[in-house]
N, C-alpha and C. Protein backbone atom coordinates (compact mmCIF):
# COMPACT_ATOMS: atom_id res chain seq x y z
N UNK A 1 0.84 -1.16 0.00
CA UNK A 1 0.00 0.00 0.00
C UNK A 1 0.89 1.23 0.00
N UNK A 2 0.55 2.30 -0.89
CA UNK A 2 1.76 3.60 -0.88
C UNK A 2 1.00 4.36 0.13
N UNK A 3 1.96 5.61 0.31
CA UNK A 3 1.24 6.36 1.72
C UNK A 3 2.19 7.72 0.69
N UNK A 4 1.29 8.57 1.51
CA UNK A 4 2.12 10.12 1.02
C UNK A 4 2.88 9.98 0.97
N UNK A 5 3.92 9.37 1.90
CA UNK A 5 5.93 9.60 1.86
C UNK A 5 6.18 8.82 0.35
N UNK A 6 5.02 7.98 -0.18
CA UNK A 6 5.58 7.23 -1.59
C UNK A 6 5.72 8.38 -2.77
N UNK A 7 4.89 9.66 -2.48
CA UNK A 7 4.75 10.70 -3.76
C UNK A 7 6.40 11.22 -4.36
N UNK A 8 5.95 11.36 -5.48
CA UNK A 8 7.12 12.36 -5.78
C UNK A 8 6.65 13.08 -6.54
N UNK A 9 7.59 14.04 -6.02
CA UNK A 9 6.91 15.83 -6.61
C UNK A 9 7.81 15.77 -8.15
N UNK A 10 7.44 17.26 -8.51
CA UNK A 10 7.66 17.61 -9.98
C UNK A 10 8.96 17.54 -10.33
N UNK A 11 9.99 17.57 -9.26
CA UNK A 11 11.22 17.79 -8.99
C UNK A 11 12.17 16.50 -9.01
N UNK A 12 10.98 15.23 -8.47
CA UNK A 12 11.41 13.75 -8.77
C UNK A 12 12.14 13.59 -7.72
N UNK A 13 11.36 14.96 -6.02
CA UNK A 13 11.68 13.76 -4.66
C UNK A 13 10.64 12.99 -4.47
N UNK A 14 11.54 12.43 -3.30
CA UNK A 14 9.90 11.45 -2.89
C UNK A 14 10.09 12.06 -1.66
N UNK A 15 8.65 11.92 -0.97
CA UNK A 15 8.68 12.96 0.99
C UNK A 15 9.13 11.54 1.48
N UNK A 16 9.34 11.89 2.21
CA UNK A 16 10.32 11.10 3.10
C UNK A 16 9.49 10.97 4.47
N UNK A 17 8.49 11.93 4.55
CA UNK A 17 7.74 12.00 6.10
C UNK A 17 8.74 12.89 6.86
N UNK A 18 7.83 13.53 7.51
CA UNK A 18 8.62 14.41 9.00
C UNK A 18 9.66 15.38 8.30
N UNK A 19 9.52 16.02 7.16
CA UNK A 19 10.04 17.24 6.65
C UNK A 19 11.31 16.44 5.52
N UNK A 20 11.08 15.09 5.58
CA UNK A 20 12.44 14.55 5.21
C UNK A 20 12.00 14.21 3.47
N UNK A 21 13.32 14.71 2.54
CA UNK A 21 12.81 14.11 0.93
C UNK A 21 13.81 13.26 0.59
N UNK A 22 14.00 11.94 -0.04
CA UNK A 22 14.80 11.71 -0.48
C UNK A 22 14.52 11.21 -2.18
N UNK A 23 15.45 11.61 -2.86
CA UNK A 23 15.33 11.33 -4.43
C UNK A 23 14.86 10.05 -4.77
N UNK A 24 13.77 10.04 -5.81
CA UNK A 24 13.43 9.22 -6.29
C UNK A 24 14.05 7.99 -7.25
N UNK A 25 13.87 7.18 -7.67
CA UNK A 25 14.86 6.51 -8.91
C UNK A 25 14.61 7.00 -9.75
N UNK A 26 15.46 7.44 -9.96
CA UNK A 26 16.20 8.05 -11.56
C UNK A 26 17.65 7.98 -11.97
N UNK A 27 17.87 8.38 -13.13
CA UNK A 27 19.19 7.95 -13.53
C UNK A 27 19.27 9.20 -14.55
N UNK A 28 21.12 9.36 -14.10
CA UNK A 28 21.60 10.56 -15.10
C UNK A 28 22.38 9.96 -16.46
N UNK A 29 21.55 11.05 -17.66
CA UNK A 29 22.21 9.83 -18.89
C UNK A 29 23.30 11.00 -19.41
N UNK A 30 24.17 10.55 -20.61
CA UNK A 30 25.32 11.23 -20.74
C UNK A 30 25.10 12.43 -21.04
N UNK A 31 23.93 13.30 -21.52
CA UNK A 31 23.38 14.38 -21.20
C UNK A 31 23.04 15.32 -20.26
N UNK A 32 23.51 15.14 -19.18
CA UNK A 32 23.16 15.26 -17.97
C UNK A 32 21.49 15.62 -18.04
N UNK A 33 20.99 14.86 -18.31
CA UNK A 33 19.60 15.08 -17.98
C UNK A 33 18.93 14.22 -17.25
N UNK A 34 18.13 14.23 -16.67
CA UNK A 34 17.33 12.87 -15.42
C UNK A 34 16.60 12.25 -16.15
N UNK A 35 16.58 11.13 -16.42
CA UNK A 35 15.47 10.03 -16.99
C UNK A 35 15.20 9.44 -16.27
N UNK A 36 13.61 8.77 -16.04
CA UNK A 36 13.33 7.86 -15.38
C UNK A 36 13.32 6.23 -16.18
N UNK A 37 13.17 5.14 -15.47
CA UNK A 37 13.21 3.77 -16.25
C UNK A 37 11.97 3.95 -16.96
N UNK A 38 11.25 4.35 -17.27
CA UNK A 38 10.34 4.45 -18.08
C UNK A 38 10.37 5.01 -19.37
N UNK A 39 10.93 6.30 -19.01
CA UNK A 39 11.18 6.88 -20.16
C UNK A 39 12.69 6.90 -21.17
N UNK A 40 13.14 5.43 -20.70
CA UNK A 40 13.92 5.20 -21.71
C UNK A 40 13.47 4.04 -22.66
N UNK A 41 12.44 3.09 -21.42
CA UNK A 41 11.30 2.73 -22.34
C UNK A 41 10.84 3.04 -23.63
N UNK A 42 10.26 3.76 -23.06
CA UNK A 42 9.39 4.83 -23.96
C UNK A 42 10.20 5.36 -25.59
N UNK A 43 11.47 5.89 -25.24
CA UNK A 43 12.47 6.31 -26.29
C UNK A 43 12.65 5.14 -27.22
N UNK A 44 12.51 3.82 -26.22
CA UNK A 44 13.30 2.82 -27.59
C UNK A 44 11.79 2.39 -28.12
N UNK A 45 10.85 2.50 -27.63
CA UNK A 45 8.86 2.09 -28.58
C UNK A 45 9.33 3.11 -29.06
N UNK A 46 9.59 4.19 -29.01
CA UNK A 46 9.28 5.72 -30.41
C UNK A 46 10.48 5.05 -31.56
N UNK A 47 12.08 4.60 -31.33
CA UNK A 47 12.81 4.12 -31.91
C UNK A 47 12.60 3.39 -32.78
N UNK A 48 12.00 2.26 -32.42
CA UNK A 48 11.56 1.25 -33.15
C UNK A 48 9.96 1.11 -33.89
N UNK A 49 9.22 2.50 -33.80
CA UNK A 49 8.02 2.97 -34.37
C UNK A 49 8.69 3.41 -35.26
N UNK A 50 9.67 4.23 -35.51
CA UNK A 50 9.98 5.11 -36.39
C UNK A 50 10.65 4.37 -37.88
N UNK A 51 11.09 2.93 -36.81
CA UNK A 51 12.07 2.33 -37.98
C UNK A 51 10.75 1.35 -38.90
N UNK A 52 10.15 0.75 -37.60
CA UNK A 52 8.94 -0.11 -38.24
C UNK A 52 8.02 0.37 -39.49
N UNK A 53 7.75 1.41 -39.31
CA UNK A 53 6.50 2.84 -39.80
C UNK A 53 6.99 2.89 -41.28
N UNK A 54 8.65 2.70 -41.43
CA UNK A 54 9.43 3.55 -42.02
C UNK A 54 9.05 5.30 -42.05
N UNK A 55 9.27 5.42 -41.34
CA UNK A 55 8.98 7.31 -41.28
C UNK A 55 10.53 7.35 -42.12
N UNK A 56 11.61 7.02 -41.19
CA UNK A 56 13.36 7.63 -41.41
C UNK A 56 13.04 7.38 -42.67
N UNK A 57 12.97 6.49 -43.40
CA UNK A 57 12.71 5.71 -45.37
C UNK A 57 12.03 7.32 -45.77
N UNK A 58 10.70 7.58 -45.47
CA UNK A 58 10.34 8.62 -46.00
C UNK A 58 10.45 10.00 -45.70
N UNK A 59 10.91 10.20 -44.67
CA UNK A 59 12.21 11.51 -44.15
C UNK A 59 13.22 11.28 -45.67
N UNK A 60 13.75 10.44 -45.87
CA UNK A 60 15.14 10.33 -47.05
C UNK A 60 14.30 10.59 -48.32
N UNK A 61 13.02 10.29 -48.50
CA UNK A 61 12.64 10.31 -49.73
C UNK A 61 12.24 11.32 -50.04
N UNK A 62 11.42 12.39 -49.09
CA UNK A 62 11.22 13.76 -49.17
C UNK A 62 12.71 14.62 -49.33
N UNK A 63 13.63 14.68 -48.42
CA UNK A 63 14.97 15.32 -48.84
C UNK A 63 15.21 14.98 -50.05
N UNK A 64 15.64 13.73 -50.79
CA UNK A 64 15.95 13.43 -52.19
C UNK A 64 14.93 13.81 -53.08
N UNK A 65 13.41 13.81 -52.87
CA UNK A 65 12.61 14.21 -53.79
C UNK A 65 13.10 15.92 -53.69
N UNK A 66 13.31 16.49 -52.86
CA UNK A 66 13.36 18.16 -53.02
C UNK A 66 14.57 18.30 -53.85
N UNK A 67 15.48 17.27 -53.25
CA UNK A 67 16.82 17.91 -54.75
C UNK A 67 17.06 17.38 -55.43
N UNK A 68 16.01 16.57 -55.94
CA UNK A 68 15.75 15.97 -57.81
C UNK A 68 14.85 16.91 -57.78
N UNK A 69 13.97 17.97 -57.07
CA UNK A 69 12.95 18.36 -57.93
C UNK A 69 13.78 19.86 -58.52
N UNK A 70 14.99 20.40 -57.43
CA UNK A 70 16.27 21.48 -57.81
C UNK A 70 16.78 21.26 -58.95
N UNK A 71 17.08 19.63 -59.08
CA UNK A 71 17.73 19.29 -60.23
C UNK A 71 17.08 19.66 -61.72
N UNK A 72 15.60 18.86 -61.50
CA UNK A 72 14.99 19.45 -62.62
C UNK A 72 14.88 20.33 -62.92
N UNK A 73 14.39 21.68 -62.20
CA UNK A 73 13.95 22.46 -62.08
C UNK A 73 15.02 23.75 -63.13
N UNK A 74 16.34 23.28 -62.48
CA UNK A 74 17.48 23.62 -63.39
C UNK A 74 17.89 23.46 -64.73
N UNK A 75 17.54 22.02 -65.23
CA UNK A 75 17.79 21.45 -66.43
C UNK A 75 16.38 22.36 -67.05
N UNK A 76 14.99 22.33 -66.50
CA UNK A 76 14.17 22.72 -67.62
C UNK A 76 14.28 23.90 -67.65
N UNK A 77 14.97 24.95 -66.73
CA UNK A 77 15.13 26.83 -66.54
C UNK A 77 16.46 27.04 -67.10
N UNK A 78 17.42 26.31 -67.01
CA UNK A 78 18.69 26.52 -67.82
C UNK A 78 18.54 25.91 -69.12
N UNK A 79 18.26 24.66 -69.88
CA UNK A 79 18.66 24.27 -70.71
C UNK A 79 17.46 24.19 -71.93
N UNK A 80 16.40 23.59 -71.15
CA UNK A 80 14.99 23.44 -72.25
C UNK A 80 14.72 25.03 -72.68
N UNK A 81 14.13 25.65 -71.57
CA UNK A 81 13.56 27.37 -71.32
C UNK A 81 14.59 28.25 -72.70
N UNK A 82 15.38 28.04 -72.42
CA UNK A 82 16.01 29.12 -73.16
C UNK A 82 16.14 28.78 -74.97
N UNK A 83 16.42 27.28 -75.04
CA UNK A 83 15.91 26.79 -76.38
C UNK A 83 14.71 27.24 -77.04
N UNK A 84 13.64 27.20 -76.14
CA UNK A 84 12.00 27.78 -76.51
C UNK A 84 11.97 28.83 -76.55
N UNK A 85 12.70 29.75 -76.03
CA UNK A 85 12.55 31.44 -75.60
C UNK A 85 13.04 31.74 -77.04
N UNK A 86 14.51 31.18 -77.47
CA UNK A 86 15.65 30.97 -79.03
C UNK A 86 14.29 31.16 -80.31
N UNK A 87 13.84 29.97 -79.97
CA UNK A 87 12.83 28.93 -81.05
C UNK A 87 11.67 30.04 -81.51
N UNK A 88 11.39 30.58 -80.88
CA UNK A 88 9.54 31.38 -80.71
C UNK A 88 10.12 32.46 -81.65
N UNK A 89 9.27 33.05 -82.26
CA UNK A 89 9.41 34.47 -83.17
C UNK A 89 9.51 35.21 -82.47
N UNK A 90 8.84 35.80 -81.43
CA UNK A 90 8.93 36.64 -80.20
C UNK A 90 9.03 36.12 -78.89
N UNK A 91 10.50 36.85 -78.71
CA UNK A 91 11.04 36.61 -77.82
C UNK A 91 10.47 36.81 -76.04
N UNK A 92 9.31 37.56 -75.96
CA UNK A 92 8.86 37.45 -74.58
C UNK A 92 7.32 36.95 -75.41
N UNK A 93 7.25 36.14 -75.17
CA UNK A 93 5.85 35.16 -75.56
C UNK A 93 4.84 35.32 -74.17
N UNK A 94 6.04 35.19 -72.89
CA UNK A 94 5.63 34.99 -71.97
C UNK A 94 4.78 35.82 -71.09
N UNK A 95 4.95 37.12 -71.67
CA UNK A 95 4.01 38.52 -71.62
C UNK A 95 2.85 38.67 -72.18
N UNK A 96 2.43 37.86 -73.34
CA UNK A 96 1.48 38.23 -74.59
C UNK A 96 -0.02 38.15 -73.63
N UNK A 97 -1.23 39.29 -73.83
CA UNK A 97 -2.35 38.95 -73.14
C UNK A 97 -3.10 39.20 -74.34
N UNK A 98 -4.26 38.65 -73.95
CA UNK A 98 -5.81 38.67 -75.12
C UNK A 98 -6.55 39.98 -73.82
N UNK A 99 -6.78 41.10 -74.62
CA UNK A 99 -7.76 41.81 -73.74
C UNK A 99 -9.27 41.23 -74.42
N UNK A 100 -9.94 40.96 -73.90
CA UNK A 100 -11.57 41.25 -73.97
C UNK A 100 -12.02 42.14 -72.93
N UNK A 101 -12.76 43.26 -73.95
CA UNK A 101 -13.69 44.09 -73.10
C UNK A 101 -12.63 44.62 -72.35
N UNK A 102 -12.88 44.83 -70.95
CA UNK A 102 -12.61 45.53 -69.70
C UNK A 102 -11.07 44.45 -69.13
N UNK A 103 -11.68 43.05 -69.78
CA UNK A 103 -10.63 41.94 -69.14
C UNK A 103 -9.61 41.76 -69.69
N UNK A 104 -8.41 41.15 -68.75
CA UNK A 104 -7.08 41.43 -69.65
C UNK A 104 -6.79 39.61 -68.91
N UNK A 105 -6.38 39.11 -70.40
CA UNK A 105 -6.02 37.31 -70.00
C UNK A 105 -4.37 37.54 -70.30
N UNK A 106 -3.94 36.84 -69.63
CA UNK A 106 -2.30 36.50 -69.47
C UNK A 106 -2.29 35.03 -70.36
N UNK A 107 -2.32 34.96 -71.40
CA UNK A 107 -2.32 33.75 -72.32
C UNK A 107 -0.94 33.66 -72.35
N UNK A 108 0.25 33.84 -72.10
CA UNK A 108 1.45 34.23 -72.57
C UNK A 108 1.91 33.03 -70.81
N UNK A 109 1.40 33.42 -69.92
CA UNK A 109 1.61 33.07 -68.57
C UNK A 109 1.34 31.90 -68.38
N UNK A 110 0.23 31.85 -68.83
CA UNK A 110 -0.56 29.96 -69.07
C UNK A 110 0.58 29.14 -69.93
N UNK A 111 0.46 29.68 -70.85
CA UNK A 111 1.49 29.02 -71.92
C UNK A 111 2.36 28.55 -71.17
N UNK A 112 3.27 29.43 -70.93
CA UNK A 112 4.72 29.53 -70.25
C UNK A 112 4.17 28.50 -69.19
N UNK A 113 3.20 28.15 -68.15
CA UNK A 113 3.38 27.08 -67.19
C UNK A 113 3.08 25.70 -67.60
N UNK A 114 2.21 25.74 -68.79
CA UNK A 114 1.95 24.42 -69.44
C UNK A 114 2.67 24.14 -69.59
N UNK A 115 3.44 24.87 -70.64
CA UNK A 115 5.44 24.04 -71.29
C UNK A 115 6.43 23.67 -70.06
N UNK A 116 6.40 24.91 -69.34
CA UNK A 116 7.21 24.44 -68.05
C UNK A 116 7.00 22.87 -67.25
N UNK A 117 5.31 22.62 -67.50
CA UNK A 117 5.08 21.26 -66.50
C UNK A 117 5.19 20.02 -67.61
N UNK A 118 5.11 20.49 -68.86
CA UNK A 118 5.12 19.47 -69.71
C UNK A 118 6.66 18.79 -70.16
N UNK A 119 7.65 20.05 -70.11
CA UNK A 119 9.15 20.01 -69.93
C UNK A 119 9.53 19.14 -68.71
N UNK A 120 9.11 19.39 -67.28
CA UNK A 120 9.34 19.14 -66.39
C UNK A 120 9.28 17.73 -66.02
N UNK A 121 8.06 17.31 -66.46
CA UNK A 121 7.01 16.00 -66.59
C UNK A 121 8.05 15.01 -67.69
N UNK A 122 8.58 15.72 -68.71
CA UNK A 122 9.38 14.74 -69.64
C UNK A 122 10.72 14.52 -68.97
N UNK A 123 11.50 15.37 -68.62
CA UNK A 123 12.72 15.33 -67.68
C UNK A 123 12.87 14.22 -66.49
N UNK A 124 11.34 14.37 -65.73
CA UNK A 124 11.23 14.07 -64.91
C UNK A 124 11.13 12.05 -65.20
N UNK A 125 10.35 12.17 -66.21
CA UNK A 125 10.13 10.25 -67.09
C UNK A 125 11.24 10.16 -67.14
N UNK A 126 12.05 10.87 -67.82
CA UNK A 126 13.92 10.47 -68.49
C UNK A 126 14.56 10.04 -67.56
N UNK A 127 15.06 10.68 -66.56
CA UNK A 127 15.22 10.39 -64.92
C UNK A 127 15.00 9.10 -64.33
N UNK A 128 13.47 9.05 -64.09
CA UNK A 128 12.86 7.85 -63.82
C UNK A 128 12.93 6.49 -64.28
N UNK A 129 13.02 6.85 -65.69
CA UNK A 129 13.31 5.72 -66.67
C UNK A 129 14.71 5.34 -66.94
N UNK A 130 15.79 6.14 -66.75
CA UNK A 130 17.06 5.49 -66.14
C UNK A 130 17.31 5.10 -64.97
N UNK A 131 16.63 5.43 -64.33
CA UNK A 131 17.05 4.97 -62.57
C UNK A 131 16.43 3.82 -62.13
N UNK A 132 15.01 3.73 -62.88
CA UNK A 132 14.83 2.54 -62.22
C UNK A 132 14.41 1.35 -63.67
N UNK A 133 15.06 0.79 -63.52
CA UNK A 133 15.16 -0.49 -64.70
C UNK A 133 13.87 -1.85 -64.23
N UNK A 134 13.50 -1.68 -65.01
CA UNK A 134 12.52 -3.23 -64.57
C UNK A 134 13.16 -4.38 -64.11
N UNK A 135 12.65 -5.04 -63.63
CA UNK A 135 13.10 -6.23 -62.68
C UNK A 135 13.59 -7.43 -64.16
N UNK A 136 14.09 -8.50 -64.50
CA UNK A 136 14.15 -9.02 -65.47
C UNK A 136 12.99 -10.19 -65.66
N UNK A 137 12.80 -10.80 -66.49
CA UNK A 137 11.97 -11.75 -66.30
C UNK A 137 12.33 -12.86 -65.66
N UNK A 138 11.86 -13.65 -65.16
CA UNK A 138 11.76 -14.86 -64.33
C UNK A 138 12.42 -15.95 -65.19
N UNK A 139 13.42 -16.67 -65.07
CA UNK A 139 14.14 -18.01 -65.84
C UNK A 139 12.82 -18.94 -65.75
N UNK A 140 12.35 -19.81 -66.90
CA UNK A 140 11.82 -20.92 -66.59
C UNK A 140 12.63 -21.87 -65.88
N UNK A 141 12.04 -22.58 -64.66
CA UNK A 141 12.78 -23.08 -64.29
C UNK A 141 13.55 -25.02 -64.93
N UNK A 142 14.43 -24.89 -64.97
CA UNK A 142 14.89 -26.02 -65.77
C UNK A 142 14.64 -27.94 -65.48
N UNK A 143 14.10 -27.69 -63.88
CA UNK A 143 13.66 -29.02 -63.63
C UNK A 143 12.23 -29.42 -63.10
N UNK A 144 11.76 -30.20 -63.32
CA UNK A 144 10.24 -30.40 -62.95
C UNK A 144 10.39 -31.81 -62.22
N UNK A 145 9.08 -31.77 -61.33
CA UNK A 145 9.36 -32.97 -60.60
C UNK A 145 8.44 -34.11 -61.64
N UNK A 146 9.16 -35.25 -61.22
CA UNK A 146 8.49 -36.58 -62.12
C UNK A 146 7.00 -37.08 -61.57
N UNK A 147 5.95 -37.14 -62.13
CA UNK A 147 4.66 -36.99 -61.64
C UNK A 147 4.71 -38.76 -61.28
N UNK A 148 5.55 -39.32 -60.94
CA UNK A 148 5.50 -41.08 -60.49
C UNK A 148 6.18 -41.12 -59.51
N UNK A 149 7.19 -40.72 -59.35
CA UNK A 149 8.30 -40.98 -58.27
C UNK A 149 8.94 -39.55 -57.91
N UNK A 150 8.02 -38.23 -58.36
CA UNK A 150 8.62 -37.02 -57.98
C UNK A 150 9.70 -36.68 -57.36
N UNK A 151 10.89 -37.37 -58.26
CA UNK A 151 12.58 -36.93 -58.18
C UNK A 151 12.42 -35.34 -59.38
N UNK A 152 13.12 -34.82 -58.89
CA UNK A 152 13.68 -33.65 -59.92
C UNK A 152 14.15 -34.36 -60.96
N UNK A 153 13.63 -34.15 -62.51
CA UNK A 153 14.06 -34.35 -63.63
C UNK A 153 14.40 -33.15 -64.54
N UNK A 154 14.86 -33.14 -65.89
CA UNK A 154 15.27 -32.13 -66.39
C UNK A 154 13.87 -31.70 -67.16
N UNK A 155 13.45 -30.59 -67.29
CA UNK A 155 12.54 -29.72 -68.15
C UNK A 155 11.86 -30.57 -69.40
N UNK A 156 13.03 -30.76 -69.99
CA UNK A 156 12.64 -31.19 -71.65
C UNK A 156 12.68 -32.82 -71.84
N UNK A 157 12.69 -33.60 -70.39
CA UNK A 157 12.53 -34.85 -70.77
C UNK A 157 11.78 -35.29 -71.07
N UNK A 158 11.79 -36.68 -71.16
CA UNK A 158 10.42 -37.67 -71.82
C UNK A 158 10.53 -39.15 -70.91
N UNK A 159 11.62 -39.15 -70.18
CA UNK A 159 11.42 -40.54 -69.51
C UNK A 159 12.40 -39.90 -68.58
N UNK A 160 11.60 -40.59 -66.92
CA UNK A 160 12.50 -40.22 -65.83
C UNK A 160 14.05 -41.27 -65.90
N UNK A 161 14.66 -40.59 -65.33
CA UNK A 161 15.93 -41.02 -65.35
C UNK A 161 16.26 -42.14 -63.68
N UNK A 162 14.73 -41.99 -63.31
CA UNK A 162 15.05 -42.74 -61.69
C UNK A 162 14.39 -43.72 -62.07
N UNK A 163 12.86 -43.61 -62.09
CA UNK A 163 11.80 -44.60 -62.46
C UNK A 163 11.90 -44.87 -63.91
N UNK A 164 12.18 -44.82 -64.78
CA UNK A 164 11.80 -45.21 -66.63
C UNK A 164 11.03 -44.83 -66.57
N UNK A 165 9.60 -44.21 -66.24
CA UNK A 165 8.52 -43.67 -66.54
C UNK A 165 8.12 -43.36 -67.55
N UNK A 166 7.32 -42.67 -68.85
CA UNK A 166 7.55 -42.09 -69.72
C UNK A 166 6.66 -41.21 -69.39
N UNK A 167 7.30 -39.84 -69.33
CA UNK A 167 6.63 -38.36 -68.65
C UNK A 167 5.99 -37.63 -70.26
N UNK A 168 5.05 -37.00 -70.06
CA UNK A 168 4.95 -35.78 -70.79
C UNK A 168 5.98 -34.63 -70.84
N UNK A 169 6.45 -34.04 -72.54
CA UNK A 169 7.14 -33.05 -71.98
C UNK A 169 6.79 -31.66 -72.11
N UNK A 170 7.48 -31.00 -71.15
CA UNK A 170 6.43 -30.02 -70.72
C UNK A 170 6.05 -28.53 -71.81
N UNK A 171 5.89 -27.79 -71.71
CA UNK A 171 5.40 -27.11 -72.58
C UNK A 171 6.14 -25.99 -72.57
């Protein structure tokens, strides 16, 4: 049964009774900070949530997605952009508006972000499509078991080599 002298305050004494405190269990880690046995507990469930979850996997994939998206971002503003800017009869395309009436459309602006995502979008396949290669196809495998005496035989036989059998061969 605990009694008041079992409490411990915010400070992590325990009362002691009759004016008396003595420190609770705890432990100093190389931080000098106080942990209790619990809360190192606690640190290695968040540890091993984090690894299980894969969070850290997609922590790495967000950083690498931001500087492949720098990367692109460069290739289509340095290298594509300025080819198209070259290419066009007029050179700020990217200004051109349609007024109707009272309204003024930025057709020149649209443009310019379509090509930008459509540039971006192709860069971005090229990338993709070197980096990650399809898996290869699967080997047929070269031995099948003998449907009489199911020893491993070779693929393309016609009679087991354990039993004489005469097998179907396979297809």
């Amino acid at each position: 049964m605990r009694t008041s002298a079992d409490a411990v305050d915010s400070k992590g004494w325990r009362g002691g009774g009759a004016g008396r405190a003595t420190p609770s269990v705890r432990t100093l880690t190389a931080t000098n900070t106080w942990h209790s046995p619990g809360e190192t507990n606690m640190w290695r469930e968040f540890k091993a949530f984090l690894i299980t979850q894969n969070v850290i996997a997609l922590a790495i994939a967000v950083v690498i997605g931001a500087a492949t998206g720098r990367v692109v971002t460069a290739i289509v503003e340095g290298f594509l952009m300025p080819i198209v800017q070259a290419a066009t009869p007029m050179g700020d395309w990217e200004t051109a508006t349609v007024i109707v009436g009272e309204v003024s459309f930025s057709v020149g602006l649209l443009g310019s972000a379509l090509l930008n995502f459509v540039l971006v979008a192709l860069v971005v396949w090229q990338v993709a499509r070197v980096l990650i290669r399809p898996a290869p196809p699967e080997a047929k495998p070269t031995t099948r078991p003998c449907p009489y005496c199911l020893q491993a035989i070779d693929a393309a036989a016609t009679r087991c080599a354990y039993c004489t059998s005469q097998v179907v061969q396979a297809a």
